[in-house]
C-alpha atoms as a PDB file:
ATOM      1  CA  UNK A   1     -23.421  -0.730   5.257  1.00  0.00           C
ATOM      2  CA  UNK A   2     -19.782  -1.544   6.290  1.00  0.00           C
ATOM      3  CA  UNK A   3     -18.336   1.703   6.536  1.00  0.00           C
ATOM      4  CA  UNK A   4     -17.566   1.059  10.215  1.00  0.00           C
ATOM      5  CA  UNK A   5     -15.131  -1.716   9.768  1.00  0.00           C
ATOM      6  CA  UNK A   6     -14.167  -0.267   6.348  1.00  0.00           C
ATOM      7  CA  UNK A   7     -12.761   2.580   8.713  1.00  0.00           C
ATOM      8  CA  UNK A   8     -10.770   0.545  11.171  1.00  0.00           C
ATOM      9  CA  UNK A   9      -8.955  -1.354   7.948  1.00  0.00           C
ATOM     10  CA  UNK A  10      -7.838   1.302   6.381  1.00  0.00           C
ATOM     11  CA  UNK A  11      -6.644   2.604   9.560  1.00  0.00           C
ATOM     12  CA  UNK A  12      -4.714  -0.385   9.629  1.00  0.00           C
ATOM     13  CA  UNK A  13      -6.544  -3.063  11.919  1.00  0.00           C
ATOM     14  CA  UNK A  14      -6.821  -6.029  10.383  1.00  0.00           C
ATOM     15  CA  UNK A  15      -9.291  -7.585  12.568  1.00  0.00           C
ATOM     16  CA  UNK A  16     -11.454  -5.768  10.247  1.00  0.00           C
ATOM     17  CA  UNK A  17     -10.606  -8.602   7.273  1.00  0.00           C
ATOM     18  CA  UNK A  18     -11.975 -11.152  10.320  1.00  0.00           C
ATOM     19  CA  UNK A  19     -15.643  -9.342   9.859  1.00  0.00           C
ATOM     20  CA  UNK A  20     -15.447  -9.564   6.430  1.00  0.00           C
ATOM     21  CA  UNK A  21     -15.072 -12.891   6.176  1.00  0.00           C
ATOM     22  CA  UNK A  22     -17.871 -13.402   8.426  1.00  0.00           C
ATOM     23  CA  UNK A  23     -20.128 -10.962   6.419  1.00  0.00           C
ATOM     24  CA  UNK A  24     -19.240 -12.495   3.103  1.00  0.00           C
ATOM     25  CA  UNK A  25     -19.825 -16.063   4.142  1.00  0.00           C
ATOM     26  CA  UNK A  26     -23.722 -14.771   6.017  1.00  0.00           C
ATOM     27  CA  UNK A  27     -24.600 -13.058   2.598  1.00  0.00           C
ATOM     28  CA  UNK A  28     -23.686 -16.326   0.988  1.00  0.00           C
ATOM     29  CA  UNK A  29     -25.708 -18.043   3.189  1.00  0.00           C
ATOM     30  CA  UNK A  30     -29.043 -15.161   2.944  1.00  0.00           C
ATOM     31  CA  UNK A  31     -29.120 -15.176  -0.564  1.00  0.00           C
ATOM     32  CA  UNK A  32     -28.136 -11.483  -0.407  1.00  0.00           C
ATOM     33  CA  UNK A  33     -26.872 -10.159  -3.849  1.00  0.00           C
ATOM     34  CA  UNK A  34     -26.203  -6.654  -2.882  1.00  0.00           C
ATOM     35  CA  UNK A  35     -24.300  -7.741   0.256  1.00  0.00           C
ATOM     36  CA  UNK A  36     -22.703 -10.406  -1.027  1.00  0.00           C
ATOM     37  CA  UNK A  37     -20.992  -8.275  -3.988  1.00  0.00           C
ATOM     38  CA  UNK A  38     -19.927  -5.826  -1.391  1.00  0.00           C
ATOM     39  CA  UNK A  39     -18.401  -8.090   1.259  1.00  0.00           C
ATOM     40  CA  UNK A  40     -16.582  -9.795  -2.109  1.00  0.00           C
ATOM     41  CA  UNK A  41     -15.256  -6.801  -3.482  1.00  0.00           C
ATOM     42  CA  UNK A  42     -13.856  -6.169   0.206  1.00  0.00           C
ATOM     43  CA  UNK A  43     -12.725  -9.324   1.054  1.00  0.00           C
ATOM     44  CA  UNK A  44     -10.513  -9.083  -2.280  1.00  0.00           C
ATOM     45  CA  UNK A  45      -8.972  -5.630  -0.962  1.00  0.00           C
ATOM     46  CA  UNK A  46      -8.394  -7.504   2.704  1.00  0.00           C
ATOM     47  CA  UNK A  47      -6.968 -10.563   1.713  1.00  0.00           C
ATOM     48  CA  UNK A  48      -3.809  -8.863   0.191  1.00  0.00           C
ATOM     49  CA  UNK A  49      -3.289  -7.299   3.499  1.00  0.00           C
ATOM     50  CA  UNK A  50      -3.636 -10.664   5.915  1.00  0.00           C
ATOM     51  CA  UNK A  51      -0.317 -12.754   6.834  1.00  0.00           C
ATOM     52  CA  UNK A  52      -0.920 -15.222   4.284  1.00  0.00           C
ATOM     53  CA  UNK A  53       1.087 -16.094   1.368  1.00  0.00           C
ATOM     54  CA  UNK A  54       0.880 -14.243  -1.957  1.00  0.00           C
ATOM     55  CA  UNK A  55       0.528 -16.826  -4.014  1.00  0.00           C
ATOM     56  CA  UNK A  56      -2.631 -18.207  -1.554  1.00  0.00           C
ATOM     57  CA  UNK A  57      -3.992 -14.251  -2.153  1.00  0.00           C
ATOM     58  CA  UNK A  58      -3.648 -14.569  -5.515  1.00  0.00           C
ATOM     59  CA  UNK A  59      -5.567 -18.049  -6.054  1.00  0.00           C
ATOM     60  CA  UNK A  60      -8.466 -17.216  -3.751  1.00  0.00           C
ATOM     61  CA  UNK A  61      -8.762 -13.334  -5.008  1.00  0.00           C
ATOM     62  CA  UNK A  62      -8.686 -15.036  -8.255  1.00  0.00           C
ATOM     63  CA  UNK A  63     -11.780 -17.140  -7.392  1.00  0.00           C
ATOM     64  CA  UNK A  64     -13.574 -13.896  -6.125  1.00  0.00           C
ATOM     65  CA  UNK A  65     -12.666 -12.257  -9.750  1.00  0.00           C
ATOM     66  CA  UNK A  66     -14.541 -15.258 -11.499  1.00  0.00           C
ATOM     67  CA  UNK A  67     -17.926 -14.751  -8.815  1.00  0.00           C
ATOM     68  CA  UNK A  68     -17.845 -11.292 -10.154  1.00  0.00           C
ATOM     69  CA  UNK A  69     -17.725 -12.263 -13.679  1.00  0.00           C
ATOM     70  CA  UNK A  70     -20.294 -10.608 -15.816  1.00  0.00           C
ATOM     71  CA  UNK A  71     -20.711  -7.622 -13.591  1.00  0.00           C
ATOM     72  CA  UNK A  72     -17.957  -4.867 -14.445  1.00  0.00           C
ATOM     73  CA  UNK A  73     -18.138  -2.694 -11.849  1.00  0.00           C
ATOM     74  CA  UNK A  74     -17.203  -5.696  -9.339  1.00  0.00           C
ATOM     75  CA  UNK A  75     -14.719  -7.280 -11.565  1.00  0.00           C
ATOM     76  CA  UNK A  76     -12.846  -3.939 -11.526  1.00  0.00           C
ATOM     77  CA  UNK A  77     -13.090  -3.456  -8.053  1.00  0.00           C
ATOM     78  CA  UNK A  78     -11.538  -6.793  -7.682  1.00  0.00           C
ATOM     79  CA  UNK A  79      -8.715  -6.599 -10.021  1.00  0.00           C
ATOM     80  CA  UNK A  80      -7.699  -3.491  -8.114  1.00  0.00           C
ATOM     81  CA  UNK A  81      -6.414  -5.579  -5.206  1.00  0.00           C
ATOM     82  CA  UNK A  82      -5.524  -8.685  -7.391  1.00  0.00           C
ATOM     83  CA  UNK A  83      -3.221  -6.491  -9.269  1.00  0.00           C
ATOM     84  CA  UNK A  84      -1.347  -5.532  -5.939  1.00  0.00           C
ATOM     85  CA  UNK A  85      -1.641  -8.931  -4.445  1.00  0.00           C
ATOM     86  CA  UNK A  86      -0.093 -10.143  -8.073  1.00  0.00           C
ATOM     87  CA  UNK A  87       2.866  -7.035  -7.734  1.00  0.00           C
ATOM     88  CA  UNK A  88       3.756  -8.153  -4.267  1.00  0.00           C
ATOM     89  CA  UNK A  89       4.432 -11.341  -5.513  1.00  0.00           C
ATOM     90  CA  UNK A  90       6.970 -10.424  -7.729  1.00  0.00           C
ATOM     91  CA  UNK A  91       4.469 -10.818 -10.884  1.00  0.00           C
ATOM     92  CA  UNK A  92       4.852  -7.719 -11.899  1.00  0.00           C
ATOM     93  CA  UNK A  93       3.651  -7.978 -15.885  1.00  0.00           C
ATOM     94  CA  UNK A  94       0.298  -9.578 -14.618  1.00  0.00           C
ATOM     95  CA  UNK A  95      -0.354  -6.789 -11.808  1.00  0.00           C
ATOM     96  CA  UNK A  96      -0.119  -4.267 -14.816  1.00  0.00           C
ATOM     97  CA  UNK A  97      -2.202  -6.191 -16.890  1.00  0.00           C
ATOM     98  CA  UNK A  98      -5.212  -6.281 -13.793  1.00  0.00           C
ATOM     99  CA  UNK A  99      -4.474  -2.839 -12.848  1.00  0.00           C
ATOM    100  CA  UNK A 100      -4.901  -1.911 -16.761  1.00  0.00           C
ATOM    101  CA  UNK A 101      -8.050  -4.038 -16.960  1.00  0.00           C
ATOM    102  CA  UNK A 102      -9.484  -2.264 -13.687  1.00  0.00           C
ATOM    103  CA  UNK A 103      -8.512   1.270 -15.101  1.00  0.00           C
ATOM    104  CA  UNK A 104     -10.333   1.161 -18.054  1.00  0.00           C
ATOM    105  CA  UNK A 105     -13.129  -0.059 -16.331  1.00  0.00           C
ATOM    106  CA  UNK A 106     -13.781   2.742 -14.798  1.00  0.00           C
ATOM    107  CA  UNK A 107     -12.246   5.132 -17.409  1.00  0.00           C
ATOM    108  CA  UNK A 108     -15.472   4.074 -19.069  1.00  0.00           C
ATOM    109  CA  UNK A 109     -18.010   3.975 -16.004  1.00  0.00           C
ATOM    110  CA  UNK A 110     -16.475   7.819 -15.408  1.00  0.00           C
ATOM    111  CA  UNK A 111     -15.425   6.841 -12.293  1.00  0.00           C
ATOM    112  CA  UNK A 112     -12.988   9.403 -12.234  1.00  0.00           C
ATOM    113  CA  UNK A 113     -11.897   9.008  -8.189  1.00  0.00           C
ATOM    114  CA  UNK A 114     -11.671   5.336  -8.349  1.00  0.00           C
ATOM    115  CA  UNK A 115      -9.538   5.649 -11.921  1.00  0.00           C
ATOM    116  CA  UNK A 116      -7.024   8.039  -9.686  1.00  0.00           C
ATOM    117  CA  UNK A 117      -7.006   4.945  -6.609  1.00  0.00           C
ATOM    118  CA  UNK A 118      -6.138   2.329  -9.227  1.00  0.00           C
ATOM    119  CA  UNK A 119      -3.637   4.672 -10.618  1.00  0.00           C
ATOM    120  CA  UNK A 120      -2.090   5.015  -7.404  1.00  0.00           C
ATOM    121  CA  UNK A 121      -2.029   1.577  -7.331  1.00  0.00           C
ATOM    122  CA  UNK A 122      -0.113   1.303 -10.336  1.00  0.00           C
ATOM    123  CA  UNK A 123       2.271   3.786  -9.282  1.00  0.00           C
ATOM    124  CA  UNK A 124       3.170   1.127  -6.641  1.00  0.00           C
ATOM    125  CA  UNK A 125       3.168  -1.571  -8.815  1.00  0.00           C
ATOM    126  CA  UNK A 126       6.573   0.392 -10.114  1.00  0.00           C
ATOM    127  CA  UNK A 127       7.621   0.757  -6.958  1.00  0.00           C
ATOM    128  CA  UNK A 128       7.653  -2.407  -6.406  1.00  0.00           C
ATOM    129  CA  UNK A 129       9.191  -3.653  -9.570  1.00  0.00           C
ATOM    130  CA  UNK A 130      12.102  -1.510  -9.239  1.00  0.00           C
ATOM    131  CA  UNK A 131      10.930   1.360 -11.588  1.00  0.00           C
ATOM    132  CA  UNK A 132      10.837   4.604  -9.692  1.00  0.00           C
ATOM    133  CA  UNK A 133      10.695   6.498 -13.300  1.00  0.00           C
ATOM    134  CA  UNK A 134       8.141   5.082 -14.323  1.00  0.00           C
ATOM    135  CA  UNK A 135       5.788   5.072 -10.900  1.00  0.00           C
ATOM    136  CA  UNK A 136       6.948   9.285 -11.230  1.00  0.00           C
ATOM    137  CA  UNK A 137       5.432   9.558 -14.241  1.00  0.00           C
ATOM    138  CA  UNK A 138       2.140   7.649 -13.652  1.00  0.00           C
ATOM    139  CA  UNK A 139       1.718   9.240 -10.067  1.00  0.00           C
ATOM    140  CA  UNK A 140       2.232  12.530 -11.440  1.00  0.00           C
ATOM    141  CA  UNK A 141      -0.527  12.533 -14.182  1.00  0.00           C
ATOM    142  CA  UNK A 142      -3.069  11.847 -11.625  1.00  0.00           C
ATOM    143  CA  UNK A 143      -1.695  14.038  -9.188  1.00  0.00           C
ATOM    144  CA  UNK A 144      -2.438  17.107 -11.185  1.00  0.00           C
ATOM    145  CA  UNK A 145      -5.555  15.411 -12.181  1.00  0.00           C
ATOM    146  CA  UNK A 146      -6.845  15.671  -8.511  1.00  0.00           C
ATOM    147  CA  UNK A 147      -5.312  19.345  -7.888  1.00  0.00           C
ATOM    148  CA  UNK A 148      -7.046  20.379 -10.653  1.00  0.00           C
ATOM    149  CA  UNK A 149     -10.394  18.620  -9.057  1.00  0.00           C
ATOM    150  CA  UNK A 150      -9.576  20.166  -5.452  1.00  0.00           C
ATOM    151  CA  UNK A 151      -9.339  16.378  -3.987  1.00  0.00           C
ATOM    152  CA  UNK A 152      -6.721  15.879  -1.240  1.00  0.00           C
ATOM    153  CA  UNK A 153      -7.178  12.497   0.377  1.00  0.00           C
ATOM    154  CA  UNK A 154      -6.031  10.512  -2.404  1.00  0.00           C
ATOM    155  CA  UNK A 155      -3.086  12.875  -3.565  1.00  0.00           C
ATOM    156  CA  UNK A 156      -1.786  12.217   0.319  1.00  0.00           C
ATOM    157  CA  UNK A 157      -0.950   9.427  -0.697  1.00  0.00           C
ATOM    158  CA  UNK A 158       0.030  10.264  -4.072  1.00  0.00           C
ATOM    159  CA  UNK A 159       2.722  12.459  -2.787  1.00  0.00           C
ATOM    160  CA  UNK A 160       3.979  10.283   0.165  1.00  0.00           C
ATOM    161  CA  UNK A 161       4.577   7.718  -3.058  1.00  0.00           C
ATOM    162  CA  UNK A 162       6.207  10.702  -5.650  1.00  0.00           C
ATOM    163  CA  UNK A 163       8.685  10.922  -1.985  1.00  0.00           C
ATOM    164  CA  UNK A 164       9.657   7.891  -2.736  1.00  0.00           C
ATOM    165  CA  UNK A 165      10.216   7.804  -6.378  1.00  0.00           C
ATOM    166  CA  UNK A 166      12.434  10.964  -6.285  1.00  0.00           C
ATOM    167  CA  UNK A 167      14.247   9.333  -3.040  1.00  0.00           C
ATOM    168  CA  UNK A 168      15.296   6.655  -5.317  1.00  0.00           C
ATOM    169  CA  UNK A 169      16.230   8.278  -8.206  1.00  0.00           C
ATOM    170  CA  UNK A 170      18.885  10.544  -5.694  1.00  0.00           C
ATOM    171  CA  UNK A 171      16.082  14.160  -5.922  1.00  0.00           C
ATOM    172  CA  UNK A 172      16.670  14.609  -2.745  1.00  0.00           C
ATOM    173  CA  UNK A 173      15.843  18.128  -2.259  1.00  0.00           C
ATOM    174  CA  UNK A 174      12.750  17.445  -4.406  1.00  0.00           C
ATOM    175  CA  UNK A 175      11.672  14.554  -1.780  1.00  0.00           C
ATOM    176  CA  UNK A 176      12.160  17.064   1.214  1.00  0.00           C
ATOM    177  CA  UNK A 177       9.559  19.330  -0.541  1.00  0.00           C
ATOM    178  CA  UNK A 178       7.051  16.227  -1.211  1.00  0.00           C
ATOM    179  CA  UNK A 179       7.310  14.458   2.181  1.00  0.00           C
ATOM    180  CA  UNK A 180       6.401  18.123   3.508  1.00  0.00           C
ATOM    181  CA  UNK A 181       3.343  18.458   1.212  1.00  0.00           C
ATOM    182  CA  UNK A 182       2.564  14.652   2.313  1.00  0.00           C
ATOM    183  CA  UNK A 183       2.595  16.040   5.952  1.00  0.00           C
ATOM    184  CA  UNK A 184       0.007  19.121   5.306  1.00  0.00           C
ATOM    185  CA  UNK A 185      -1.985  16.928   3.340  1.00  0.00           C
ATOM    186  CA  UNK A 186      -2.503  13.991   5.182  1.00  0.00           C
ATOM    187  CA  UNK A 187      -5.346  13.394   7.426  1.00  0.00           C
ATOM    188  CA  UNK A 188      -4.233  12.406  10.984  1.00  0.00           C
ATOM    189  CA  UNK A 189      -6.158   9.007  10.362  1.00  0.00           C
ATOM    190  CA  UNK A 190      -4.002   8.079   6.956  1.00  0.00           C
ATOM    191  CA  UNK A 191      -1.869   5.353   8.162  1.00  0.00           C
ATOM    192  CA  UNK A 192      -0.045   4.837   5.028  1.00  0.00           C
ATOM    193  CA  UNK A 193       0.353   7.936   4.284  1.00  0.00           C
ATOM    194  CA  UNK A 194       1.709   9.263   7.632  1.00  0.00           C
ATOM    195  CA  UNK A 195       4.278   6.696   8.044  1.00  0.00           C
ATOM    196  CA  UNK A 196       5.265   6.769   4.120  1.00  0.00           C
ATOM    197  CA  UNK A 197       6.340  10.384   4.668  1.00  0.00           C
ATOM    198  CA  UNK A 198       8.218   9.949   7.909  1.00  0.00           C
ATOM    199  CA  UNK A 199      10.316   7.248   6.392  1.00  0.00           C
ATOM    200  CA  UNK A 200      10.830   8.598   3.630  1.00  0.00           C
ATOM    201  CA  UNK A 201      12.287  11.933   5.788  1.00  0.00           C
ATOM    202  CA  UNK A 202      14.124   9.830   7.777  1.00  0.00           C
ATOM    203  CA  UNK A 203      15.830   8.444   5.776  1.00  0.00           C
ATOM    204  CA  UNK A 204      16.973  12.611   3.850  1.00  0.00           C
ATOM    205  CA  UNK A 205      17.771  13.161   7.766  1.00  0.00           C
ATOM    206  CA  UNK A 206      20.227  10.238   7.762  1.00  0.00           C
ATOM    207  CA  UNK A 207      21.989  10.796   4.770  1.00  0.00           C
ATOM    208  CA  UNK A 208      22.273  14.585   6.052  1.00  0.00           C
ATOM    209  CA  UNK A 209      23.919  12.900   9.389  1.00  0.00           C
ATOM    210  CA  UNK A 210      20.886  13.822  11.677  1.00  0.00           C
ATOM    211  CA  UNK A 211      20.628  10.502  13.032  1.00  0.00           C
ATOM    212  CA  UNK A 212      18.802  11.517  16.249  1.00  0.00           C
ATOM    213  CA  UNK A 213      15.967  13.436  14.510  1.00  0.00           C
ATOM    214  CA  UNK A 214      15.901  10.398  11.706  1.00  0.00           C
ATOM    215  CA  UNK A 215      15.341   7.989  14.752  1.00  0.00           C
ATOM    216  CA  UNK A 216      12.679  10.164  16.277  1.00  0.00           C
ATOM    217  CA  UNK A 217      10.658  10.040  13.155  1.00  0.00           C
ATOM    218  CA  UNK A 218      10.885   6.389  12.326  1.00  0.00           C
ATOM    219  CA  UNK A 219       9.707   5.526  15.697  1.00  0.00           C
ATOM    220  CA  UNK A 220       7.005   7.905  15.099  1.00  0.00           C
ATOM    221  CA  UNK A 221       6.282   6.389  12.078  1.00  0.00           C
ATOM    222  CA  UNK A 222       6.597   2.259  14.434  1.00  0.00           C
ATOM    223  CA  UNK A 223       3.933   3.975  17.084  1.00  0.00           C
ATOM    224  CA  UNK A 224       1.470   4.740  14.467  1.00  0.00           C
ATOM    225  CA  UNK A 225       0.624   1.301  13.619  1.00  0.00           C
ATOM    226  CA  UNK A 226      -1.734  -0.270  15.573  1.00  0.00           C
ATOM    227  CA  UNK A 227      -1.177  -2.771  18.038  1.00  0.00           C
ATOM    228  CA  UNK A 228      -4.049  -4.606  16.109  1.00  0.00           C
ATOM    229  CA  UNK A 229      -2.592  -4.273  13.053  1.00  0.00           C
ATOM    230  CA  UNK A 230      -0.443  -7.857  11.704  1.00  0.00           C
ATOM    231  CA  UNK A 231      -0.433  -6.887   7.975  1.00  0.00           C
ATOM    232  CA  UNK A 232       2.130  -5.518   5.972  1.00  0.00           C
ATOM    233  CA  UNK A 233       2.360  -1.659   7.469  1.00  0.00           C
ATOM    234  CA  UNK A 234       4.079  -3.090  10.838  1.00  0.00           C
ATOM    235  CA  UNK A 235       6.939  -4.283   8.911  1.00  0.00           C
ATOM    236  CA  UNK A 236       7.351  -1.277   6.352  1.00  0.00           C
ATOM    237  CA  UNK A 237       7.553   1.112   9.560  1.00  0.00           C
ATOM    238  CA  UNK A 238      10.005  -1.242  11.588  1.00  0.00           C
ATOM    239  CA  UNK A 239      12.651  -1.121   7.988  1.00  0.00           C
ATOM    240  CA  UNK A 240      11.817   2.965   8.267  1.00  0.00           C
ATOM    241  CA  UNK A 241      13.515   2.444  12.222  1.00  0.00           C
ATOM    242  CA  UNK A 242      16.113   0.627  10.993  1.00  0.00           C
ATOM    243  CA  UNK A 243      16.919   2.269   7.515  1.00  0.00           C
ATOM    244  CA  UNK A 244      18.614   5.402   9.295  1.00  0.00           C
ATOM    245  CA  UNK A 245      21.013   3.465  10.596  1.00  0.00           C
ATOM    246  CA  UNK A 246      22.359   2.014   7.341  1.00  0.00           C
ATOM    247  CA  UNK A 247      25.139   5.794   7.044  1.00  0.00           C
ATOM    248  CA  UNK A 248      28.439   5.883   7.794  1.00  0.00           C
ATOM    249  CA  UNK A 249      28.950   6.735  11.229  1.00  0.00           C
ATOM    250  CA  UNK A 250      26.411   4.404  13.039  1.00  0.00           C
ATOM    251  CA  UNK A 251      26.287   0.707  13.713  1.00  0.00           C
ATOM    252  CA  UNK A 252      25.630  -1.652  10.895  1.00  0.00           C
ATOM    253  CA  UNK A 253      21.870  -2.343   9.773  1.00  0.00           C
ATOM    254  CA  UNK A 254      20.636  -4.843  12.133  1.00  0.00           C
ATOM    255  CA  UNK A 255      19.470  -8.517  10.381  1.00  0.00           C
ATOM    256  CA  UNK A 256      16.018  -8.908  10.230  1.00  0.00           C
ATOM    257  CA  UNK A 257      14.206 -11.126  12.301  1.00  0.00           C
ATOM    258  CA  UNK A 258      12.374 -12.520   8.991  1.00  0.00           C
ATOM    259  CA  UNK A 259      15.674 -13.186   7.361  1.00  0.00           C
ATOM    260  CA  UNK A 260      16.240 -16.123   4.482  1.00  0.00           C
ATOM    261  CA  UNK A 261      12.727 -15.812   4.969  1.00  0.00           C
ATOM    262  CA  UNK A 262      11.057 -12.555   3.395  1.00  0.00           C
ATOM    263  CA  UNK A 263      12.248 -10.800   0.593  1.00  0.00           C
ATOM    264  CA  UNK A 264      12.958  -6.976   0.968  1.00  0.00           C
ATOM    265  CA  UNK A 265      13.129  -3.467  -1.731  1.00  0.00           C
ATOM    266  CA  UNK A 266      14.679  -0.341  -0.807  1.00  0.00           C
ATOM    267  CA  UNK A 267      12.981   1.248  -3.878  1.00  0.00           C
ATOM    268  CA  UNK A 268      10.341   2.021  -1.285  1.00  0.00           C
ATOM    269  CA  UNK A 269      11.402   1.050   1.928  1.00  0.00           C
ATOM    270  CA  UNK A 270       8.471  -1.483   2.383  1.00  0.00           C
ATOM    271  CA  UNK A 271       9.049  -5.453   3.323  1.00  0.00           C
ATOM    272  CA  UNK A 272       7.407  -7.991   0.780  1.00  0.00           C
ATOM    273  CA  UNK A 273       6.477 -11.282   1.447  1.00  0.00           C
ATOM    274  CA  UNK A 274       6.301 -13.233  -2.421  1.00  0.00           C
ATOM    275  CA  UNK A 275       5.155 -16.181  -1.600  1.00  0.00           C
ATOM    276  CA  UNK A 276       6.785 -17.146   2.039  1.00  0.00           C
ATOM    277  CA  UNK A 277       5.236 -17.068   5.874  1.00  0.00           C
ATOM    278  CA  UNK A 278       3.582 -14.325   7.900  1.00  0.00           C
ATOM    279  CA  UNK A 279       4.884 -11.071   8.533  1.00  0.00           C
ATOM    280  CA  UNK A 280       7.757 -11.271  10.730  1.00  0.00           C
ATOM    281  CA  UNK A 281       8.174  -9.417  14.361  1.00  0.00           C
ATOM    282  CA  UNK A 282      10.629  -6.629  14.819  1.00  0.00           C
ATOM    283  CA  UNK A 283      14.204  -7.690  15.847  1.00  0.00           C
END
């Protein structure tokens, strides 16, 4: 019923969370049950990717999470995205306690795919908090949970993020090998996953003193967002363009534009905005 501009989100356009706001606020007004849980449940996985504050995505995914109350399948499909939105702002033990809640919600509905998203999820909740280990060891569990069910879409993405744990931990080789399964796994449409991989490369190629071939793919990696796009992608691929340049040998690391005002991790290589303005443009 919404798979159209369910499509263009996750391919990173954002005016996508514009039509969801319009659909949820026309079921409200229909007295549509069945289209107003849907457009709820996506307007909770949207909001965490608009140029708001955190804290703002927080509160109003929060009110979304008590509309759903009573009905578990929508109240875990909610505290999915709350549990991000809570890890991006830096509230890291109450994004594990969502992302828990949401897991065993569907641990018990046998839900085994969506289990293996919020999983994923959880993996870069670690990320996030600083704790490559521990995002290794949860990614990998449900990584050979969906080889051993033949799924590849989600275990893209899985890999692209077990890159970035072993990047960060100083596995090198072992991230070479991962960003190249990323690359044969990913589907030409998987935003995330396409740039994850080519900054994560970028940034072995660097620290082997290929600087031209680094800068190649992290502009690959900027081009690949879309120029509709003003979430939190944009940002994470213009760090990837400017992360190779952080070796010996090459200028220093350019400021930010968004500087004093974002906050930044190099666990992952993505910007995060806590609780301050929109994303910022590229310097």
């Amino acid at each position: 019923m919404a798979v159209g501009w369910q499509a263009a989100f996750w391919c990173g356009d954002t005016r996508a969370a514009e039509q969801a706001l319009q659909r949820a606020a026309a079921a409200r007004r229909s007295g549509n049950h069945r289209a107003e849980q849907e457009s709820r449940t996506w307007l909770a996985v949207v909001l965490w990717d608009l140029p708001i504050p955190f804290d703002v995505v927080v509160g109003r995914t929060k009110r979304l999470l008590e509309a759903a109350s009573g009905d578990p399948w929508d109240e875990a499909a909610i505290l999915a995205p709350l549990a991000m939105a809570y890890g991006y702002a830096g509230r890291f033990a109450e994004a594990r306690a969502a992302n828990r809640r949401a897991q065993a919600i569907f641990t018990a509905s046998g839900a085994k795919l969506d289990r293996a998203r919020c999983a994923l999820l959880a993996g870069q909740i670690e990320l996030m908090a600083g704790d490559p280990a521990a995002a290794e060891q949860i990614l990998w569990e449900v990584y050979e949970a969906l080889r051993a069910m033949g799924e590849n879409a989600i275990r893209s993405s899985i890999v692209t993020l077990l890159a970035q744990a072993a990047y960060a931990q100083g596995r090198f080789d072992q991230a070479l090998q991962l960003t190249e399964e990323g690359e044969a796994l990913a589907g030409a449409g998987d935003v995330y996953s396409q740039c994850r991989w080519r900054a994560t490369r970028a940034k072995l190629l660097a620290r082997r003193g290929q600087f031209d071939a680094a800068a190649r793919l992290a502009e690959e990696a900027v081009t690949l967002v879309p120029a509709t796009c003003e979430c939190r992608n944009g940002p994470s691929s213009w760090w990837c363009r400017r992360r190779w340049r952080d070796w010996p040998g090459r200028s220093a690391r350019p400021k930010p534009a968004c500087a004093g005002r974002c906050s930044s991790t190099r666990t992952d290589g993505w910007w995060y905005w806590p609780s301050g303005p929109a994303p910022c443009s590229p310097a």
